[in-house]
Protein backbone atom coordinates (compact mmCIF):
# COMPACT_ATOMS: atom_id res chain seq x y z
CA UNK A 1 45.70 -4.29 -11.67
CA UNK A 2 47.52 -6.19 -9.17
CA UNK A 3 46.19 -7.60 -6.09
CA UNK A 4 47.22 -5.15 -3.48
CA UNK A 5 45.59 -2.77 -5.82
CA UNK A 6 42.19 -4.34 -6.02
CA UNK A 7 42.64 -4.91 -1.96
CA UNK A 8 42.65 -1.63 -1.75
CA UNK A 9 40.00 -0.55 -3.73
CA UNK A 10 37.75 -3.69 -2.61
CA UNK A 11 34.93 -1.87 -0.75
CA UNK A 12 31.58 -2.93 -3.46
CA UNK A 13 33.43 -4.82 -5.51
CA UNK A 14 33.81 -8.66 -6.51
CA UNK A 15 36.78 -10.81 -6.52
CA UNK A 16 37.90 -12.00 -10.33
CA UNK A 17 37.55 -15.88 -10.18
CA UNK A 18 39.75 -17.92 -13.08
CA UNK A 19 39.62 -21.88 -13.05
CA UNK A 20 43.35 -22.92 -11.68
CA UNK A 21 46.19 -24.43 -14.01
CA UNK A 22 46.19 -27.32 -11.74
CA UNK A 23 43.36 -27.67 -9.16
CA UNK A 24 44.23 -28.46 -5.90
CA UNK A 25 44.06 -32.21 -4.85
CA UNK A 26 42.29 -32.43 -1.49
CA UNK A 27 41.32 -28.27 -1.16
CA UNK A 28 38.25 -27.09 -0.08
CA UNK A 29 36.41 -24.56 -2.77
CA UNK A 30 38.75 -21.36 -2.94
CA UNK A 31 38.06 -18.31 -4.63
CA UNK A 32 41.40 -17.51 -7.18
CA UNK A 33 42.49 -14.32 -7.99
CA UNK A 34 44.32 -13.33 -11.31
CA UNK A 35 47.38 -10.61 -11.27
CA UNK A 36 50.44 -9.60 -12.69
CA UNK A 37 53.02 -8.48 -9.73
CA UNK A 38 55.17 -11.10 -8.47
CA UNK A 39 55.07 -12.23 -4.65
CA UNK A 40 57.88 -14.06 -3.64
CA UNK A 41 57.57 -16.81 -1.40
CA UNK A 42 59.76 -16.61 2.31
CA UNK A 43 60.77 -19.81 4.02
CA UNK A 44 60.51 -21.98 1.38
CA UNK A 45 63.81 -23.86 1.91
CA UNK A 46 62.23 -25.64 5.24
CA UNK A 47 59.64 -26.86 2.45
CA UNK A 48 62.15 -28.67 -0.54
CA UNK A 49 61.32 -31.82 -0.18
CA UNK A 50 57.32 -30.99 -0.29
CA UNK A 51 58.42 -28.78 -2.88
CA UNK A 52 59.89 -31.51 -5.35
CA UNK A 53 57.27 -33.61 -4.32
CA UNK A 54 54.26 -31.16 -5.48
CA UNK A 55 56.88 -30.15 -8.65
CA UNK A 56 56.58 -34.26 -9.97
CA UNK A 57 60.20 -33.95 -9.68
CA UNK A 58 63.33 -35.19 -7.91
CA UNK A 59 66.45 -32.86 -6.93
CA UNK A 60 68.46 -32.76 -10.10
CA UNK A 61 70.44 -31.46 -12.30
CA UNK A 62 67.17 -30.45 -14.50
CA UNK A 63 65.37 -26.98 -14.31
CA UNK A 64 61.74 -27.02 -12.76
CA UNK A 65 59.03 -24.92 -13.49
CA UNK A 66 55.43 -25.71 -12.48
CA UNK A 67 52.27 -24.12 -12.39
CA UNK A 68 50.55 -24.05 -9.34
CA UNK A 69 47.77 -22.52 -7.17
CA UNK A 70 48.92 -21.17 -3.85
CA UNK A 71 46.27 -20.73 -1.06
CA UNK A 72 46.80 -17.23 1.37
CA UNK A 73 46.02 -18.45 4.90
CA UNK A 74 46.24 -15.67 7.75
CA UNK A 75 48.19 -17.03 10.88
CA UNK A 76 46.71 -14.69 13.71
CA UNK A 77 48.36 -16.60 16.37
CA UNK A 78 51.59 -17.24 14.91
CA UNK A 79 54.21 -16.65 17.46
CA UNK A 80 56.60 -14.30 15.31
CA UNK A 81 54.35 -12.30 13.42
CA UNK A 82 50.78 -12.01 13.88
CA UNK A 83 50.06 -10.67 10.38
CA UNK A 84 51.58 -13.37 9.35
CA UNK A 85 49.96 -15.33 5.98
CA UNK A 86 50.67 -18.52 5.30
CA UNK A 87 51.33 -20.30 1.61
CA UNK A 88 50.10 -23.68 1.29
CA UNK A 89 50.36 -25.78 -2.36
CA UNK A 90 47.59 -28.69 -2.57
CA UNK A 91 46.99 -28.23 1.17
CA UNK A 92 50.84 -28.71 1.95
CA UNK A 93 52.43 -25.68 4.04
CA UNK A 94 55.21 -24.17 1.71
CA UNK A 95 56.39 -20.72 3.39
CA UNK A 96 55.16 -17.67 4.22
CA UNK A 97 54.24 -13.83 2.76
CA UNK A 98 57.28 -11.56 3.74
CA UNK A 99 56.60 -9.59 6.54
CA UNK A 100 55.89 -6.86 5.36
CA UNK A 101 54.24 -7.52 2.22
CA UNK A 102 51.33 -9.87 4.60
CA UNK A 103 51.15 -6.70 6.77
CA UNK A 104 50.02 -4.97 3.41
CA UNK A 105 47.75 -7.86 2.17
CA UNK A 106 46.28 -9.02 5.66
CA UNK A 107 43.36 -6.82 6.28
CA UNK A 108 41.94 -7.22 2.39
CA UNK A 109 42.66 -10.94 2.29
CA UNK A 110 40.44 -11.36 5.27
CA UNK A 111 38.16 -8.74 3.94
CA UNK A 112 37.77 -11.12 0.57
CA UNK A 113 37.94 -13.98 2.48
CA UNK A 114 34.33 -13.01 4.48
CA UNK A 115 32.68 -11.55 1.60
CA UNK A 116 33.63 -14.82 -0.89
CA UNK A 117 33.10 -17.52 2.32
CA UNK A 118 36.33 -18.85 0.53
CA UNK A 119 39.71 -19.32 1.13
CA UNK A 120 41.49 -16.85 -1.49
CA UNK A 121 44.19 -18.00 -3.96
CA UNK A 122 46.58 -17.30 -6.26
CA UNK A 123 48.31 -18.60 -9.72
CA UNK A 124 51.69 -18.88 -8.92
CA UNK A 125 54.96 -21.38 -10.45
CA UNK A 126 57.50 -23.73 -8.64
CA UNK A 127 60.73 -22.62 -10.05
CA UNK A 128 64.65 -23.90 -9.03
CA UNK A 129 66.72 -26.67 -9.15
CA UNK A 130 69.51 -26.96 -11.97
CA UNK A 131 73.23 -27.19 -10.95
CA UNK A 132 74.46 -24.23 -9.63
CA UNK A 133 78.30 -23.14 -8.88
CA UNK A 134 77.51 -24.31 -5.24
CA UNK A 135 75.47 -27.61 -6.00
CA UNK A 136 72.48 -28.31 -7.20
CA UNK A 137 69.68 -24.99 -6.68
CA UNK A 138 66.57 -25.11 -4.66
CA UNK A 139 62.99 -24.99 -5.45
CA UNK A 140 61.19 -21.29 -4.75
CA UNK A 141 57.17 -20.50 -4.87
CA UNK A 142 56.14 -16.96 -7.07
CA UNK A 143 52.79 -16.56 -6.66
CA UNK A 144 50.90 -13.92 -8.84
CA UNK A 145 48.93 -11.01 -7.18
């Protein structure tokens, strides 16, 4: 069951907890939820550099693909979209939900968020790079829900 499923069928029931693929460096305690659906992360190319950085790589001809755990954080006050959720990688801001897929996900991930006391996460993978017709490819973030 993915995680918009189990959002929406959350009333009584407790988040599923796994231990991350690679724990955050400096996050606080965070409550990580397992899925199978695919969430694409928007924005991402503002983030490369951070991107490489958190992949252990450099911008190359070579293929990345990382495991990581991506941290949901809802942006209330953000001045475009105030569902707007927030994707950060070992406390480093890396893009954002798609609007409407965060308009979907908002009220549940602060609904788990209050019941766990936790920031909620998600497995995810740093994928990109390799040449491309163009140039060398980007870096993207997939998180799992």
């Amino acid at each position: 069951m993915g995680l918009l499923d189990r959002i929406r069928l959350f009333a009584g029931q407790g988040a599923s907890t796994q231990t991350p693929p690679r724990p955050p460096t400096k996050a606080p305690r965070t409550t990580i939820l397992a899925g199978t659906e695919s969430l694409e992360v928007v924005g991402e190319a503002n983030h490369q550099d951070t991107l490489w950085t958190i992949s252990g790589s450099t911008p190359s001809a070579e293929r990345v693909r990382v495991p990581i755990v991506a941290v949901l954080t809802p942006e209330p006050d953000n001045p475009y979209d105030s569902n707007a959720i927030r994707v950060h990688i070992d406390a480093h801001p890396v893009g954002y939900l798609a609007r409407e897929v965060a308009s979907q996900y908002l009220p549940g991930l602060v609904a788990l968020m209050r019941k766990t006391g936790t920031p909620i996460a998600l497995h995810g993978v740093i994928v990109g790079g390799g040449l491309r017709h163009d140039g060398l490819g980007t870096t993207r973030c997939l998180a799992r829900a």
